[in-house]
C-alpha atoms as a PDB file:
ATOM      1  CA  UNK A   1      17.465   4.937 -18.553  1.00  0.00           C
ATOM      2  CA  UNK A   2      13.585   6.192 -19.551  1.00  0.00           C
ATOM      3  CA  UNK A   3      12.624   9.207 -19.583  1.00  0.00           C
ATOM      4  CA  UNK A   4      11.193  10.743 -16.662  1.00  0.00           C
ATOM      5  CA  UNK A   5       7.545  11.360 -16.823  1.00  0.00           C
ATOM      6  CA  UNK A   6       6.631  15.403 -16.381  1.00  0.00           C
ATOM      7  CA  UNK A   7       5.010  16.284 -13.467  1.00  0.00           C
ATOM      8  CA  UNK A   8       1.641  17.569 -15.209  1.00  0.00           C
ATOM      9  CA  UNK A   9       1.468  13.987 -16.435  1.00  0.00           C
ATOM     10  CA  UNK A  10       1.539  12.719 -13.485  1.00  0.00           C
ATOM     11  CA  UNK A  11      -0.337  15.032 -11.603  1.00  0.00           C
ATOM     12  CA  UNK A  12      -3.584  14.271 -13.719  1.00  0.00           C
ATOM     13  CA  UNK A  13      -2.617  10.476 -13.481  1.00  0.00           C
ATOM     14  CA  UNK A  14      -3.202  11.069  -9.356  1.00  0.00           C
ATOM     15  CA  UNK A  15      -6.206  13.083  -9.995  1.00  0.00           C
ATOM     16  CA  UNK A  16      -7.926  10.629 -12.715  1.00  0.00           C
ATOM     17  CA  UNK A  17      -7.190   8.355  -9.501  1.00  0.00           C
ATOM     18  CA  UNK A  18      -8.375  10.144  -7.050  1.00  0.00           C
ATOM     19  CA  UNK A  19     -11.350  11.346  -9.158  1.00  0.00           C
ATOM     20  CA  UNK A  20     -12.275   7.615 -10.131  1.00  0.00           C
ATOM     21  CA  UNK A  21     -12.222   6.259  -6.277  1.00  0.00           C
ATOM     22  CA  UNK A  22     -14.595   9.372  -5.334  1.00  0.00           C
ATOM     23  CA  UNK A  23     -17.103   8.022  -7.858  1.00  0.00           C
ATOM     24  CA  UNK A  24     -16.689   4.621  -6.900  1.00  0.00           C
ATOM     25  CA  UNK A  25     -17.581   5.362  -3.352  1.00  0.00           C
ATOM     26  CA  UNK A  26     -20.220   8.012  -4.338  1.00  0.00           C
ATOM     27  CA  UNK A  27     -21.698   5.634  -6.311  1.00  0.00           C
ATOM     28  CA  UNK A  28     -21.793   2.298  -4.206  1.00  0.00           C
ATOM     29  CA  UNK A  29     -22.935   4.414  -1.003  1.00  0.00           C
ATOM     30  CA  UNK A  30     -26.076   5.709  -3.471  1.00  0.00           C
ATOM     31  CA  UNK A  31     -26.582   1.592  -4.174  1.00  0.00           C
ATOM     32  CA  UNK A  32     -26.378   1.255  -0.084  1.00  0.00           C
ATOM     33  CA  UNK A  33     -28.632   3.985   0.851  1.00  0.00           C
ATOM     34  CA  UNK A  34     -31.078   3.408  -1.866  1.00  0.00           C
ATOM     35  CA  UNK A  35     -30.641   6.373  -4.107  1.00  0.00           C
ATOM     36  CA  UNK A  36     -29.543   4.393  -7.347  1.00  0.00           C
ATOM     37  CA  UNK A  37     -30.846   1.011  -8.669  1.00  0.00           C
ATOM     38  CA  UNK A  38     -28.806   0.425 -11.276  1.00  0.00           C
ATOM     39  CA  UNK A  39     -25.011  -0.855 -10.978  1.00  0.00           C
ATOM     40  CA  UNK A  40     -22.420   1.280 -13.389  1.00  0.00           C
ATOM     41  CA  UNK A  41     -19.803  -0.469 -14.710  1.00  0.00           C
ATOM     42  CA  UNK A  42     -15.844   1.347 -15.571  1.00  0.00           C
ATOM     43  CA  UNK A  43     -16.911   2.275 -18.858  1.00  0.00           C
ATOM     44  CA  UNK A  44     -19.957   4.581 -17.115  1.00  0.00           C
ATOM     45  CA  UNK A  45     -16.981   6.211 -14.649  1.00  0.00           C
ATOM     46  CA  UNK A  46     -14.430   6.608 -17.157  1.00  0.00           C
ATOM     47  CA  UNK A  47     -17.386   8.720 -19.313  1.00  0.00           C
ATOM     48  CA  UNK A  48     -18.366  10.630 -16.495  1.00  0.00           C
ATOM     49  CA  UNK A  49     -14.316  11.591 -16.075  1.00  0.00           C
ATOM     50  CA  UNK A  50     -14.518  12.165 -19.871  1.00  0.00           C
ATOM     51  CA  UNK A  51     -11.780   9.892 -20.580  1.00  0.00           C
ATOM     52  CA  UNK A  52     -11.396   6.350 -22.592  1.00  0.00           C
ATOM     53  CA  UNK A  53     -11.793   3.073 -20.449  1.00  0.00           C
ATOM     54  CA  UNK A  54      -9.041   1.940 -22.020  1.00  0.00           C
ATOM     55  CA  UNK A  55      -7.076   4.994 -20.596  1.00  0.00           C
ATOM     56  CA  UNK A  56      -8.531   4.914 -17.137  1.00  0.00           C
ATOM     57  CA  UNK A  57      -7.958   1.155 -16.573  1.00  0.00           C
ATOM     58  CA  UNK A  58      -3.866   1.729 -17.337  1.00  0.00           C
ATOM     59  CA  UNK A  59      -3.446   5.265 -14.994  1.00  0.00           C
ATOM     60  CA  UNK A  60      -5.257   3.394 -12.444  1.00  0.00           C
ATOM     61  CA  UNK A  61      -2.726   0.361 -12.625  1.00  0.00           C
ATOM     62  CA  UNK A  62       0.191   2.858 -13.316  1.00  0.00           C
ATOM     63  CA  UNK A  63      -0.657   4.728 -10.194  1.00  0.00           C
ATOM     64  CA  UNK A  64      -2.196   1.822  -7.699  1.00  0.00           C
ATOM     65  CA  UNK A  65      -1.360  -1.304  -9.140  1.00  0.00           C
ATOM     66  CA  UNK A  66      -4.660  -2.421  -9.333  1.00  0.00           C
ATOM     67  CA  UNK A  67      -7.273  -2.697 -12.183  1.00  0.00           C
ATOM     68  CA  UNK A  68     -10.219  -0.200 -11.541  1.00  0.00           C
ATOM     69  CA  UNK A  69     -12.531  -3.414 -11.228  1.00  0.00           C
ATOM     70  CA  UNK A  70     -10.716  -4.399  -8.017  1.00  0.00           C
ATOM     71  CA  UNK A  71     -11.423  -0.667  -6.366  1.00  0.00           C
ATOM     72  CA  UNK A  72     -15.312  -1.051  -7.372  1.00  0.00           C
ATOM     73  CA  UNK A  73     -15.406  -4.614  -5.815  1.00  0.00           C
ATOM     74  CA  UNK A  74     -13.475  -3.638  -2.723  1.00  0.00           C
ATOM     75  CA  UNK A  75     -15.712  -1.065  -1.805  1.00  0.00           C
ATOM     76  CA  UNK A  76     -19.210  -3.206  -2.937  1.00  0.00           C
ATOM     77  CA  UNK A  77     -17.439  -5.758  -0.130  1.00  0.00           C
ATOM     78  CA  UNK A  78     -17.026  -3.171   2.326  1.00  0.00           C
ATOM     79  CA  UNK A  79     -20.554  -2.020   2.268  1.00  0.00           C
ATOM     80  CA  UNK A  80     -21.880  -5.588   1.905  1.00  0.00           C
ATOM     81  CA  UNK A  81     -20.584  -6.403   5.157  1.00  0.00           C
ATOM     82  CA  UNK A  82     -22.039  -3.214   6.722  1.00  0.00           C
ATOM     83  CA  UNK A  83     -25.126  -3.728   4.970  1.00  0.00           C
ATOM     84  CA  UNK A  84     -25.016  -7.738   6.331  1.00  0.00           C
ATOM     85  CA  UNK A  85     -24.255  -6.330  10.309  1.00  0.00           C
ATOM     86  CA  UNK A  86     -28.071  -4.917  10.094  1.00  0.00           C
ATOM     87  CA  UNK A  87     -30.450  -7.475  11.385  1.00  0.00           C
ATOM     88  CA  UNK A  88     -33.610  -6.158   9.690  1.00  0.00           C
ATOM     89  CA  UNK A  89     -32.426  -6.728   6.054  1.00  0.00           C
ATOM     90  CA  UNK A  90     -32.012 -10.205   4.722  1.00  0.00           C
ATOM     91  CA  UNK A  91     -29.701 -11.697   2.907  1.00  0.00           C
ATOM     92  CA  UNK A  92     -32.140 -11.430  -0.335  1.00  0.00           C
ATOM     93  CA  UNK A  93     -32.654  -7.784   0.224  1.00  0.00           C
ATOM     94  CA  UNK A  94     -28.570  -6.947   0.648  1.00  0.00           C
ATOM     95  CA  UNK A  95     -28.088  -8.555  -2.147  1.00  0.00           C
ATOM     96  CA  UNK A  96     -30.870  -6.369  -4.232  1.00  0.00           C
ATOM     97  CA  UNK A  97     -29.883  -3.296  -2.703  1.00  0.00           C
ATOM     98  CA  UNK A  98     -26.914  -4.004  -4.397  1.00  0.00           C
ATOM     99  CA  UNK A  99     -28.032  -4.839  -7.678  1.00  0.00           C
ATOM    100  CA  UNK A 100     -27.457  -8.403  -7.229  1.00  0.00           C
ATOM    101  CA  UNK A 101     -29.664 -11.300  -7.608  1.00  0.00           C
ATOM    102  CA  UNK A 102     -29.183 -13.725  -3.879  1.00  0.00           C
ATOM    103  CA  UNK A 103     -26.799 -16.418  -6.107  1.00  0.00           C
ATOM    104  CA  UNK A 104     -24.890 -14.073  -7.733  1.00  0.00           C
ATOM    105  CA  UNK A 105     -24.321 -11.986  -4.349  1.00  0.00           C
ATOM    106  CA  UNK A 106     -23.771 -15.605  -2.751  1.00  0.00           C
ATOM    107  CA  UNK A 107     -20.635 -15.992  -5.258  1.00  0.00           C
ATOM    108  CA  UNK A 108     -19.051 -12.583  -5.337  1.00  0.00           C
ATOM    109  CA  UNK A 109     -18.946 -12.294  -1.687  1.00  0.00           C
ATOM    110  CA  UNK A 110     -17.977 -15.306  -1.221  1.00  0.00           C
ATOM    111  CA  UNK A 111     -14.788 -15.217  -4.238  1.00  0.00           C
ATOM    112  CA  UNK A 112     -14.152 -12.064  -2.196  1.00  0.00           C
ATOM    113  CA  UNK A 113     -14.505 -12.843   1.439  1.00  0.00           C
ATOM    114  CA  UNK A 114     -13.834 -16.798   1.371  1.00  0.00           C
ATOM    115  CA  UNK A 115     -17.502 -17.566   2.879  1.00  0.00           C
ATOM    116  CA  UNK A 116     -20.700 -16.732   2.228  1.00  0.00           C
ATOM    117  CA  UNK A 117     -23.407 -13.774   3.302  1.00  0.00           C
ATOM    118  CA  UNK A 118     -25.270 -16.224   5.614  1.00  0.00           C
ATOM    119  CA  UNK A 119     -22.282 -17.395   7.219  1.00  0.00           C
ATOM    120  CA  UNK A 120     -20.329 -14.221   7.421  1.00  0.00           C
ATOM    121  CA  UNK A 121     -23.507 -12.826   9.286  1.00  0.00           C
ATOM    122  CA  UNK A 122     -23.569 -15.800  11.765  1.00  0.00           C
ATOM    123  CA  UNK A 123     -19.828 -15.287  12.286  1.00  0.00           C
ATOM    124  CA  UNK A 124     -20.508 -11.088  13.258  1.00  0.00           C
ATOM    125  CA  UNK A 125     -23.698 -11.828  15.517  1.00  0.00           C
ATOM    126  CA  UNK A 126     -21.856 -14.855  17.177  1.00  0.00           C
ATOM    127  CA  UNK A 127     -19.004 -12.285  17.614  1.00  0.00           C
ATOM    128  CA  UNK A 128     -21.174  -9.873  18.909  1.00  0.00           C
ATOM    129  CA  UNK A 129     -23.354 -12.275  21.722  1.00  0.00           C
ATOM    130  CA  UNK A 130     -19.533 -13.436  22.782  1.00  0.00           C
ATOM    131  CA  UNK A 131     -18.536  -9.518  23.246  1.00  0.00           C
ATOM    132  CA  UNK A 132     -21.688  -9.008  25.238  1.00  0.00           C
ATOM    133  CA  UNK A 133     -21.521 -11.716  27.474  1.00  0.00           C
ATOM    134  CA  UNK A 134     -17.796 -10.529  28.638  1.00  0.00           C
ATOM    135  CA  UNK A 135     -19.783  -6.913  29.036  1.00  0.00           C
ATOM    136  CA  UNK A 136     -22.196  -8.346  31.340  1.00  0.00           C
ATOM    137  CA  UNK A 137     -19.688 -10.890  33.296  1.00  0.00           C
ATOM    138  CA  UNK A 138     -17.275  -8.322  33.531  1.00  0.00           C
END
């Protein structure tokens, strides 16, 4: 039987991980609101938590399973569709906001959401006329 990991251990495991994911969503939500221009990548969050890359990528999978990549796209995704429900910003200007060129936003929200900006925007305003129309016939 192994050897039960001590509880300090595991403690800072849960607070690398909790630690990282505030970043993440710091970080993304200064992309969103305009207050960064420049995308960081895991080795940028794992030096700002003062740790190895190497050593953040296998607490976060010890302690969530996932790869810290997947918790930096999931939340990019997130605010990508908030950022798509605004009608004033183009597809073009999402995707810069972002840090994205418009093909390469096309593609990773697409590989993420199974169809594209354009047609995940059609889907929300169509959506949104059909919940208006009940509001108004009801």
């Amino acid at each position: 039987m192994p050897t039960p990991l001590p509880k300090k251990i595991l403690a800072r495991q849960h607070e690398i991980t909790a630690d990282f994911t505030r970043l993440v969503h710091a970080h993304v939500d200064d992309l969103a609101a305009g207050r960064s221009t420049e995308a960081l990548e895991i080795r940028d969050f794992a030096g700002q938590l003062c740790i190895h890359p190497t050593h953040l990528s296998n607490t976060l999978k010890l302690t969530t399973g996932e790869a810290p990549c997947a918790i930096y796209e999931r939340k990019l995704v997130a605010v990508s569709k908030e950022l798509l429900s605004n009608r004033q910003q183009s597809v073009a200007e999402v995707a810069a906001r972002l840090t994205y060129d418009p093909s390469n936003f096309t593609k990773f929200f697409k590989r993420f959401v199974g169809i594209t900006p354009r047609q995940y925007r059609e889907q929300l305003w169509e959506q949104q006329r059909a919940e208006t129309s009940e509001t108004v016939t009801s």
